[in-house]
N, C-alpha and C. Protein backbone atom coordinates (compact mmCIF):
# COMPACT_ATOMS: atom_id res chain seq x y z
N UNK A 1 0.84 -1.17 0.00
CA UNK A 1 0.00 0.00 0.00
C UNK A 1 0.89 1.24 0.00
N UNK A 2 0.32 2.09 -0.92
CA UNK A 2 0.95 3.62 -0.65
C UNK A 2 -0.01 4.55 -0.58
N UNK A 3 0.51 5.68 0.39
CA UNK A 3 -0.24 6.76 0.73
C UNK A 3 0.49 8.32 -0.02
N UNK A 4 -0.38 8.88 -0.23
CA UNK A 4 -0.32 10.24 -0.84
C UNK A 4 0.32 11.24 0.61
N UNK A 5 1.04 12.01 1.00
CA UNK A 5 1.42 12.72 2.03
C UNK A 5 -0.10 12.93 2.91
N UNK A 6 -0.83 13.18 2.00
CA UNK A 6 -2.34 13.98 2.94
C UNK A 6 -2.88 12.50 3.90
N UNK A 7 -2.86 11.59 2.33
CA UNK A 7 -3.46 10.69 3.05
C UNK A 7 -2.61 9.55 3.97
N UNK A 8 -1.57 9.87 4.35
CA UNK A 8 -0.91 9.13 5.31
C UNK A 8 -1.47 9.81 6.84
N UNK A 9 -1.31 11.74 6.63
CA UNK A 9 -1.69 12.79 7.75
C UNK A 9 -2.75 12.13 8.19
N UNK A 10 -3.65 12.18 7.21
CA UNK A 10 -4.78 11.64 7.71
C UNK A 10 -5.36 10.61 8.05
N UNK A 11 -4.91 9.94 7.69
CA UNK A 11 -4.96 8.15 8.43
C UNK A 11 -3.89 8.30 9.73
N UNK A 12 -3.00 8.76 10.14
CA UNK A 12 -2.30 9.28 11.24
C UNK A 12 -3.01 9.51 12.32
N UNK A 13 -3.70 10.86 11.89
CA UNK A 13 -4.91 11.02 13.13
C UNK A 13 -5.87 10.36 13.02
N UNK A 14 -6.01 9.87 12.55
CA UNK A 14 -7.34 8.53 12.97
C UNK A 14 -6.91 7.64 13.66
N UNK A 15 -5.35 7.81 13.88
CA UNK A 15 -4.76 6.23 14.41
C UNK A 15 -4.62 4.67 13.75
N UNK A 16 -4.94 4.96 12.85
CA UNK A 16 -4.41 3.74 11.63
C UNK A 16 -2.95 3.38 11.60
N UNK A 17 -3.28 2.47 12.55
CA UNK A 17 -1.76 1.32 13.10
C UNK A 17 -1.00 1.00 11.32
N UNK A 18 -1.95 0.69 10.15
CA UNK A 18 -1.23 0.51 9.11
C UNK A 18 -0.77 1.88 9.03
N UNK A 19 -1.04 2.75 8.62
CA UNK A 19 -0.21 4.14 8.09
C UNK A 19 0.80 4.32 8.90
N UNK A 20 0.53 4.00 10.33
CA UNK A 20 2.06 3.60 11.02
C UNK A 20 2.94 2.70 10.54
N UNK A 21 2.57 1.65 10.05
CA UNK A 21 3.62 0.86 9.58
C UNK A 21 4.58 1.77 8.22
N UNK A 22 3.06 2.05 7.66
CA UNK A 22 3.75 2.97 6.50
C UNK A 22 4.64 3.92 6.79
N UNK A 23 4.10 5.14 7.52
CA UNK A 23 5.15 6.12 7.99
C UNK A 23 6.68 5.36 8.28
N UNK A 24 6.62 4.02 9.29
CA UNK A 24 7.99 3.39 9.45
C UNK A 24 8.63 3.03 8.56
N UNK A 25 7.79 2.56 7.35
CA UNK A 25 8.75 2.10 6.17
C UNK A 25 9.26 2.89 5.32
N UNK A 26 9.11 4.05 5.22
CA UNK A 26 9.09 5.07 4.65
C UNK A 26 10.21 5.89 5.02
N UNK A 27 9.92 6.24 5.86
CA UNK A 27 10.64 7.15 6.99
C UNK A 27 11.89 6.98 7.59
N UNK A 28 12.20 5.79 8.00
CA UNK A 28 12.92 5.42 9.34
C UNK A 28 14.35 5.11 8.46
N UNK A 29 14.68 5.26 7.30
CA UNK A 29 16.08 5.61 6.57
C UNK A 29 16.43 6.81 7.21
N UNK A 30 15.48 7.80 6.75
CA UNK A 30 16.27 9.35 6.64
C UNK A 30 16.15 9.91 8.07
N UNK A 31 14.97 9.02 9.06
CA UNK A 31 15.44 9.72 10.24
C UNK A 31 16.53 9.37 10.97
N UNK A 32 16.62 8.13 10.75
CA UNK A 32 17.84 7.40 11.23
C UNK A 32 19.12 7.65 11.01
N UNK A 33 19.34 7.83 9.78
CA UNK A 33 20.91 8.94 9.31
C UNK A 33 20.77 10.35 9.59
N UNK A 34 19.69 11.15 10.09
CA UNK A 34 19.44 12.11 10.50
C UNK A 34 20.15 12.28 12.04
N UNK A 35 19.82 11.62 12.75
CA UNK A 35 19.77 11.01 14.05
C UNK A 35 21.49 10.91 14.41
N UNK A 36 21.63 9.42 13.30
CA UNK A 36 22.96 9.49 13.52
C UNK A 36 23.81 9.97 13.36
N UNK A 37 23.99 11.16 12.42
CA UNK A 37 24.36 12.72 12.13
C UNK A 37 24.53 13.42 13.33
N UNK A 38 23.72 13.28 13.91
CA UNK A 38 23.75 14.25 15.22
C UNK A 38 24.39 13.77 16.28
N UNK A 39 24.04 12.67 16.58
CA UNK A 39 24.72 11.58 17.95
C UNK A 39 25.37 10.49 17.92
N UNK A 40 26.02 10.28 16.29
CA UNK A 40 26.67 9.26 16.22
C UNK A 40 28.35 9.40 17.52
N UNK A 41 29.06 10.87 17.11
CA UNK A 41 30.21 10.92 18.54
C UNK A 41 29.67 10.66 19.50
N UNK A 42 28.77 11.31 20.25
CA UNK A 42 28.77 10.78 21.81
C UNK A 42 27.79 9.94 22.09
N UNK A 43 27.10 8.87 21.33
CA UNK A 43 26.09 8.47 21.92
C UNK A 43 26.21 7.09 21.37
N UNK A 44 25.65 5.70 21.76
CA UNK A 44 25.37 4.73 21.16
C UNK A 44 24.56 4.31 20.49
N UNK A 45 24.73 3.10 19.41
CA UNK A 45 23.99 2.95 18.14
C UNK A 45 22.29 2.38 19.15
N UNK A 46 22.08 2.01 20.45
CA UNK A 46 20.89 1.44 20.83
C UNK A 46 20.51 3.34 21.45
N UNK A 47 20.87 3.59 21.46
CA UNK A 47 20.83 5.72 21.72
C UNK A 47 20.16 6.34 20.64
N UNK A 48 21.00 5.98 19.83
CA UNK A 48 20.37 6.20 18.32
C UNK A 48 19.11 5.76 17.86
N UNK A 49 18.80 4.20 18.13
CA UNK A 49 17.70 3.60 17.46
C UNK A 49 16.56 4.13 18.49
N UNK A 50 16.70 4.41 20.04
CA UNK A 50 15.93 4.91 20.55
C UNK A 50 15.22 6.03 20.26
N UNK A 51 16.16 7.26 19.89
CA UNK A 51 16.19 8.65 19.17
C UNK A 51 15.21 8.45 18.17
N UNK A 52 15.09 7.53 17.56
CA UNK A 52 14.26 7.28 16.27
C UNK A 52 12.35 6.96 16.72
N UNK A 53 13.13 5.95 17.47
CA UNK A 53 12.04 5.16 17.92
C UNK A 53 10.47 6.18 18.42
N UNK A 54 11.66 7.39 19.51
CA UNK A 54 10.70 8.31 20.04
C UNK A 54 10.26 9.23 19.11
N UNK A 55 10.76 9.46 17.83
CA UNK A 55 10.71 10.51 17.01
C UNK A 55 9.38 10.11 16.42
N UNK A 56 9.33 8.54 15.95
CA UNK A 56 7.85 8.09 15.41
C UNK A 56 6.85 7.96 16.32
N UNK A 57 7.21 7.66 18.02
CA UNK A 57 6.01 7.95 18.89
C UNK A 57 5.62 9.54 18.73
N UNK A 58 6.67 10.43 18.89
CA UNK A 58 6.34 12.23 19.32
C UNK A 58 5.33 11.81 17.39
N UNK A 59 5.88 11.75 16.65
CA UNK A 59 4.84 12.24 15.57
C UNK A 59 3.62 11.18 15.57
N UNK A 60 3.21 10.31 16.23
CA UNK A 60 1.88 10.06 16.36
C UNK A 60 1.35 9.99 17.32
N UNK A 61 1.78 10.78 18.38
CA UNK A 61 0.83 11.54 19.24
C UNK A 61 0.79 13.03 18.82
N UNK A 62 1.35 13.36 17.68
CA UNK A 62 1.47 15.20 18.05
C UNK A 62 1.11 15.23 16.74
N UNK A 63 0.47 14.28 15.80
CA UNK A 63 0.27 14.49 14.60
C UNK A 63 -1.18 15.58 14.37
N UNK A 64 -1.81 15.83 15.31
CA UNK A 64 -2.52 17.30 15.29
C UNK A 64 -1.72 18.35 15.29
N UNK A 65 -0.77 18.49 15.78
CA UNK A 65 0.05 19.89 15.50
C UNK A 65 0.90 19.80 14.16
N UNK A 66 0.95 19.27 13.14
CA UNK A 66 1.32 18.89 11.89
C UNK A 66 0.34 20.26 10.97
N UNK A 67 0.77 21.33 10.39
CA UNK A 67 0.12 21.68 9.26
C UNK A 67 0.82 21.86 8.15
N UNK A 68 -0.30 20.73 7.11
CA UNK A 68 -0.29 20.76 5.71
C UNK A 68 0.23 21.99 4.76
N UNK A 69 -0.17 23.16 5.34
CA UNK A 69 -0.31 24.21 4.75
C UNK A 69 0.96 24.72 4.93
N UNK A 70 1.84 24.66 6.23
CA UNK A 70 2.96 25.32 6.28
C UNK A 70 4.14 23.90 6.10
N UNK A 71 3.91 22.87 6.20
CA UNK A 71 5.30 22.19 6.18
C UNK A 71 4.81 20.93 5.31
N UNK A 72 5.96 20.11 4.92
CA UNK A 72 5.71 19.03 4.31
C UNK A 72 6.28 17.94 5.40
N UNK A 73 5.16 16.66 5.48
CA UNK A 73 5.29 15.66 6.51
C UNK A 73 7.23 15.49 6.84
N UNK A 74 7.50 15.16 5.54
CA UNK A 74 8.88 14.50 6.08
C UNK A 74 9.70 15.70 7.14
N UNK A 75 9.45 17.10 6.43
CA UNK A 75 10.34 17.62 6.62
C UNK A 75 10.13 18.26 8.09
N UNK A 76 8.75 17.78 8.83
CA UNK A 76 8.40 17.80 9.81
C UNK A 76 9.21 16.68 11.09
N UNK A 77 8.76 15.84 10.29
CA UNK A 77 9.78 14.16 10.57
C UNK A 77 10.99 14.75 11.18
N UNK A 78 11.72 15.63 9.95
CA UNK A 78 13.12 15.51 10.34
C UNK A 78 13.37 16.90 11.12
N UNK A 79 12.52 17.52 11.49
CA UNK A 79 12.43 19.02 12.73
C UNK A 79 12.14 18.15 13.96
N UNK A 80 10.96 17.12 14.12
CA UNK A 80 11.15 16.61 15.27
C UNK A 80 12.63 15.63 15.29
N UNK A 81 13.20 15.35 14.48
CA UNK A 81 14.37 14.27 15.05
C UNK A 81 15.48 14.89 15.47
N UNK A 82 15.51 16.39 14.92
CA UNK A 82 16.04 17.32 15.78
C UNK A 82 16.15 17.68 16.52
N UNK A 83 15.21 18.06 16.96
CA UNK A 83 14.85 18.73 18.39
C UNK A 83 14.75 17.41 19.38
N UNK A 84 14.71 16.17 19.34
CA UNK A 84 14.67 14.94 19.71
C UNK A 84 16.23 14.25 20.15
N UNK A 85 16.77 14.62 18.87
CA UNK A 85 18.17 14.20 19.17
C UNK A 85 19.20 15.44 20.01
N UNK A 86 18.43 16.90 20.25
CA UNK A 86 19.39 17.41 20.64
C UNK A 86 18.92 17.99 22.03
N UNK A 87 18.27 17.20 22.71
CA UNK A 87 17.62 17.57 23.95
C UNK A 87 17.79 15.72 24.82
């Protein structure tokens, strides 16, 4: 299955455990080299996969504060793995 950006958002907030899977398959490359970009020196690779891990919980609980209009999903993705990996 593939989703259109809107319609991943929106199966997101409905809580559609598949569009989660989707978002993970999708996703979890570029947050992950994102991630490890940031904390590969001081931190460990199970540090790292954690970093990730929470980045896909924070975006499906906070996927109401997501707007369409000002950002594009991924690049949302990779503002929370930021602010995730550097706190």
């Amino acid at each position: 299955m593939k989703y259109s950006q809107a319609e991943l958002v929106r199966r997101i907030k409905i809580k559609d455990p598949i569009a989660y899977e989707y978002m993970l398959s999708k996703y979890t490359k570029i947050i992950y080299c994102l991630a490890y970009n940031i904390l590969s020196g001081s931190h460990s690779k199970e540090d790292i996969e954690e970093c990730v891990a929470d980045v896909f919980l924070d975006a499906w609980i906070k996927i109401a504060e997501f707007d369409e209009e000002r950002a594009n999903f991924r690049t949302w993705l990779l503002i929370l793995t930021k602010y995730k990996a550097l706190t």
